[in-house]
Protein backbone atom coordinates (compact mmCIF):
# COMPACT_ATOMS: atom_id res chain seq x y z
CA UNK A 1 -39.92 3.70 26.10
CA UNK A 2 -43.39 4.55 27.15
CA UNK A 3 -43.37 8.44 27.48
CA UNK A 4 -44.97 10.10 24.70
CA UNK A 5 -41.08 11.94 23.89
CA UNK A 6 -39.51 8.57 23.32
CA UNK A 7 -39.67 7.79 19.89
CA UNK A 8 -38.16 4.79 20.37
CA UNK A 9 -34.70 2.43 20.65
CA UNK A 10 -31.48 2.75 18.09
CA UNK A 11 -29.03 -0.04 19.11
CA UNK A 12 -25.17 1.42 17.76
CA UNK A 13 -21.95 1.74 19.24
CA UNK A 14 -19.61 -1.45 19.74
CA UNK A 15 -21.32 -3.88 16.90
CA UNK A 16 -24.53 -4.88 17.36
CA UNK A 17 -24.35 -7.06 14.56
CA UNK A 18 -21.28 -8.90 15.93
CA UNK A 19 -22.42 -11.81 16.13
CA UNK A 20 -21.61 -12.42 19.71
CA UNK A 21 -23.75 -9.54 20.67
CA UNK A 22 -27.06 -10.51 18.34
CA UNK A 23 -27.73 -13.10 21.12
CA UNK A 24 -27.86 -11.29 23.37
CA UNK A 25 -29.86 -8.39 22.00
CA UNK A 26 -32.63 -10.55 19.92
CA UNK A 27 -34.53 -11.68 23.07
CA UNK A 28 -34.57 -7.94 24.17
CA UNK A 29 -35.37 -6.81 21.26
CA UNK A 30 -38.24 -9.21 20.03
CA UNK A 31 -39.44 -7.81 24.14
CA UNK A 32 -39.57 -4.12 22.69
CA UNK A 33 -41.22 -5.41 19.58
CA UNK A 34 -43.85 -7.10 21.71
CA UNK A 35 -44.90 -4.43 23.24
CA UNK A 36 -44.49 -1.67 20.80
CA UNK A 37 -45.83 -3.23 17.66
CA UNK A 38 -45.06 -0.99 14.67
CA UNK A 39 -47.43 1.62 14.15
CA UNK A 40 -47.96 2.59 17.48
CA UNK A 41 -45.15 5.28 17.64
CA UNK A 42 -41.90 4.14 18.38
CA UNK A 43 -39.36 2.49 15.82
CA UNK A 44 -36.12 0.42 16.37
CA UNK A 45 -33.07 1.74 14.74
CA UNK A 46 -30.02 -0.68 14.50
CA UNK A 47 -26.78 0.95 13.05
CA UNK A 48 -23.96 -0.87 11.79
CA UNK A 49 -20.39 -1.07 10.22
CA UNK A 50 -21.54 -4.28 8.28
CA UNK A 51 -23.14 -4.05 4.72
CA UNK A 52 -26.36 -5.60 4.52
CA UNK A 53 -26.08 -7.09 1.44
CA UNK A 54 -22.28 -8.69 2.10
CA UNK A 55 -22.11 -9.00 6.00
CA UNK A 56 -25.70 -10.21 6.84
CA UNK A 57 -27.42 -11.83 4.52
CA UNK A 58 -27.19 -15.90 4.70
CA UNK A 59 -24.20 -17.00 4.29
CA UNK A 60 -22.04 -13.58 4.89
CA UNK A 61 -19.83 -13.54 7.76
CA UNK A 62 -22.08 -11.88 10.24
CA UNK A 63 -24.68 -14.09 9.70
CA UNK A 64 -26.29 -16.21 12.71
CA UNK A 65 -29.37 -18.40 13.55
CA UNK A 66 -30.20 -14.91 15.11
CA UNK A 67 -29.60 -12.26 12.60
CA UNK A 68 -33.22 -12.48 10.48
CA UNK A 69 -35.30 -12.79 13.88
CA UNK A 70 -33.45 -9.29 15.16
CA UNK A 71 -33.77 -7.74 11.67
CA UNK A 72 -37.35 -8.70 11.45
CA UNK A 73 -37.56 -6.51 14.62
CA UNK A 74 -35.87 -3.20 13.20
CA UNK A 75 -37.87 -0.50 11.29
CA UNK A 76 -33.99 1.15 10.03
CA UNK A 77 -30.86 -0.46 9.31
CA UNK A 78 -28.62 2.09 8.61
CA UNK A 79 -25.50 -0.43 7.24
CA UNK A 80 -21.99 0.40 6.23
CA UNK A 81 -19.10 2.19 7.77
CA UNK A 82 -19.67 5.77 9.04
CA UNK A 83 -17.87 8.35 7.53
């Protein structure tokens, strides 16, 4: 990510929001974060099948203990099923 033509990470394809993959991705992604705070140039992208609103708020069925910490991370959530 640190060339100047890297505007920075989208995390799609598969589910990232599954919740067996936000486990694995929040530690990775909290290590982008960290090192690319926002404003310096480079923006996380996460899309996703799920609905915001339905799927990943508290309580919805893609909900985890690490859902808020990896959407804290992401500057776009694009959310619903592509079409």
């Amino acid at each position: 990510l640190r060339p100047d033509y890297v505007d920075g990470l989208t995390l799609l394809g598969g589910e990232p929001m599954e919740p067996e993959n936000q486990a694995g991705l929040v530690e990775f992604v909290e290590r982008v974060r960290a090192e690319f705070p926002r404003g310096f140039g480079k923006t996380i992208w996460c899309f996703t099948g799920d609905f915001w609103d339905v799927e990943l708020v508290n309580g919805g069925r893609h909900h985890t203990s690490y859902t808020d910490r990896l959407l804290s991370c992401v500057d776009v959530l694009v959310d619903g099923p592509f079409v």
